[in-house]
Protein backbone atom coordinates (compact mmCIF):
# COMPACT_ATOMS: atom_id res chain seq x y z
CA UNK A 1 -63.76 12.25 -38.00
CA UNK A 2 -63.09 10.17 -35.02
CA UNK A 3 -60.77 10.80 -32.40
CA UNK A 4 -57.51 8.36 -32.11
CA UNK A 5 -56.77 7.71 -28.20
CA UNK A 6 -53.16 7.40 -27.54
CA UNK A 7 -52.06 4.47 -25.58
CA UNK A 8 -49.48 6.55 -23.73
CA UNK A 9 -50.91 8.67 -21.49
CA UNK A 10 -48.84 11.93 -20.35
CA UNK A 11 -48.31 11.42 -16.31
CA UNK A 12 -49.06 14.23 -14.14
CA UNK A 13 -46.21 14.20 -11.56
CA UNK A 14 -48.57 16.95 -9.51
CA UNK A 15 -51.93 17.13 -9.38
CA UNK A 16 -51.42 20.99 -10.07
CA UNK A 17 -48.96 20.39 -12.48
CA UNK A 18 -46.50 22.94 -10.79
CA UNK A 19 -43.18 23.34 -13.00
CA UNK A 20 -40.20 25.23 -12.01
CA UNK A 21 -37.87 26.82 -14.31
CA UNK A 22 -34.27 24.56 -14.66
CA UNK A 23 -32.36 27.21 -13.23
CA UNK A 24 -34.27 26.88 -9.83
CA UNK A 25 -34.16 23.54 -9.87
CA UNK A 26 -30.16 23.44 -10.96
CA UNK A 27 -29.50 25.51 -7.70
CA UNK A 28 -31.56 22.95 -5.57
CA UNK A 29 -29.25 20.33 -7.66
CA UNK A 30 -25.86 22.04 -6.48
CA UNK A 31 -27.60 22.99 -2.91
CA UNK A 32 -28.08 18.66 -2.14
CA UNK A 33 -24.67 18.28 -3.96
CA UNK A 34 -22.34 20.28 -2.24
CA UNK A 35 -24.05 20.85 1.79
CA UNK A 36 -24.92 18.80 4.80
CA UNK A 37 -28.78 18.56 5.06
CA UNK A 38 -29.84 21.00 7.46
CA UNK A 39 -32.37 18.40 9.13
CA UNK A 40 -32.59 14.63 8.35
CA UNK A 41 -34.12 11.55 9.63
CA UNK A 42 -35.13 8.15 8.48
CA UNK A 43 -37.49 9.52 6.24
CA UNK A 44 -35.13 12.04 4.22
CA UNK A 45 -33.17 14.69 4.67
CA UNK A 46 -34.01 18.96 4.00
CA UNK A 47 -31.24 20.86 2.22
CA UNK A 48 -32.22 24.24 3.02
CA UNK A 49 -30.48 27.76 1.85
CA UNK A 50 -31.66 31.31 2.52
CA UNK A 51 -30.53 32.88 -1.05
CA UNK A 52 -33.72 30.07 -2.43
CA UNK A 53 -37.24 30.42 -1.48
CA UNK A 54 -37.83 26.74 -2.28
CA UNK A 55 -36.44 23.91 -0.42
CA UNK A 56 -35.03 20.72 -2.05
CA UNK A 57 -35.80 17.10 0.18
CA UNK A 58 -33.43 14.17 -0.76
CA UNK A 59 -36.46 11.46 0.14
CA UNK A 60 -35.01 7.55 1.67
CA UNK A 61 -37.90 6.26 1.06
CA UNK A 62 -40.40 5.08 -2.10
CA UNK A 63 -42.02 8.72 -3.31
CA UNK A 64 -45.45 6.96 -2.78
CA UNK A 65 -44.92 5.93 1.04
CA UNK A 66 -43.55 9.81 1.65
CA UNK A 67 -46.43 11.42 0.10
CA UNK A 68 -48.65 9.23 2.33
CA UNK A 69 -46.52 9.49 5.02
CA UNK A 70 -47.18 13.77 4.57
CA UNK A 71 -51.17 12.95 3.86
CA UNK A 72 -51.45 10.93 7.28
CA UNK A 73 -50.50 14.10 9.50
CA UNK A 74 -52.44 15.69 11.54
CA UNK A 75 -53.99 19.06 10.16
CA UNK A 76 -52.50 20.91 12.68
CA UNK A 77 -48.52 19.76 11.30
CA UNK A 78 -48.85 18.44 7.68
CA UNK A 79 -48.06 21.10 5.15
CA UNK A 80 -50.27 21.83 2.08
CA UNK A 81 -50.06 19.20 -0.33
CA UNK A 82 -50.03 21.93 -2.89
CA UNK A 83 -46.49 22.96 -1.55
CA UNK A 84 -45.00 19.42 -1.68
CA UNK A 85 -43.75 18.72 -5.31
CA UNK A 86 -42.46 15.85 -6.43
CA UNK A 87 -39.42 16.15 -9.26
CA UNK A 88 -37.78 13.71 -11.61
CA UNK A 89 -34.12 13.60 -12.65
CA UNK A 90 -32.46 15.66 -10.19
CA UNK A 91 -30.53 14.98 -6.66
CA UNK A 92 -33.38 15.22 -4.67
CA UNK A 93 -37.08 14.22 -4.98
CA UNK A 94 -39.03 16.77 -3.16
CA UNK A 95 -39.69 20.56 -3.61
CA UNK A 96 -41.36 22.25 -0.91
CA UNK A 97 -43.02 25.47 -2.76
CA UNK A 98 -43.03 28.05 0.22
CA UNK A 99 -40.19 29.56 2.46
CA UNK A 100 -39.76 27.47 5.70
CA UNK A 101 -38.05 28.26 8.93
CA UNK A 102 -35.87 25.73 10.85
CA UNK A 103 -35.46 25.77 14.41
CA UNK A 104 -33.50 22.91 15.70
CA UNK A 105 -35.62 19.86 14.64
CA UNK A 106 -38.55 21.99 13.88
CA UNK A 107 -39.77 23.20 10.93
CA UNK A 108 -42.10 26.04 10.30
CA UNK A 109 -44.05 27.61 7.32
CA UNK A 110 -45.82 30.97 8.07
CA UNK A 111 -45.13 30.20 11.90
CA UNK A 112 -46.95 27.30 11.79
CA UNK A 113 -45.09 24.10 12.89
CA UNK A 114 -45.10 21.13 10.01
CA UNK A 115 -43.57 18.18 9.96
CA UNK A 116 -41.73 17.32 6.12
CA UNK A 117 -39.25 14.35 7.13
């Protein structure tokens, strides 16, 4: 028996293929919907709320040029690229899969400043 190939390949949004359950992502929805960003530049802008431990970005730019705009940090402020997850059909193109703190214009994860937007 051979195997049949199918033309359409299944794209990985995430190279760890992260999923979050709809009603997460539904209150990330509502979050971008009905606040002010809490931080925003030219890049995007962070809709942040303490009741969620994820954080929704609403991204101005082509998803390609902000992922390599993340991968060309420095270590010492890019996040983990396993906590920035693109999404598809919702208000906002960015999760960021860990609790954050924002100071001002500064962000932190686990008191370590990043840089997102």
């Amino acid at each position: 028996m051979t195997k049949r190939h199918s033309p359409h390949k299944k794209h990985m949004e995430h190279p760890l293929a992260i999923k979050f359950s709809n009603s997460i992502l539904d209150q990330l929805d509502e979050l971008v919907k009905d606040t002010q960003p809490v931080l925003e530049t030219e890049k995007g802008s962070l809709f942040y709320s303490d009741k969620l431990p994820l954080v929704a970005i609403k991204i101005k730019i082509p998803i390609s040029q902000y992922l390599d705009f993340i991968k060309s940090q420095d270590h010492d402020v890019r996040p983990r690229l396993a906590n920035v997850v693109p999404v598809s059909n919702r208000n906002f193109e960015i999760v960021i899969n860990t609790p954050l703190v924002v100071v001002g214009e500064q962000i932190e994860i686990e008191g370590r400043k990043v840089i997102l937007i």
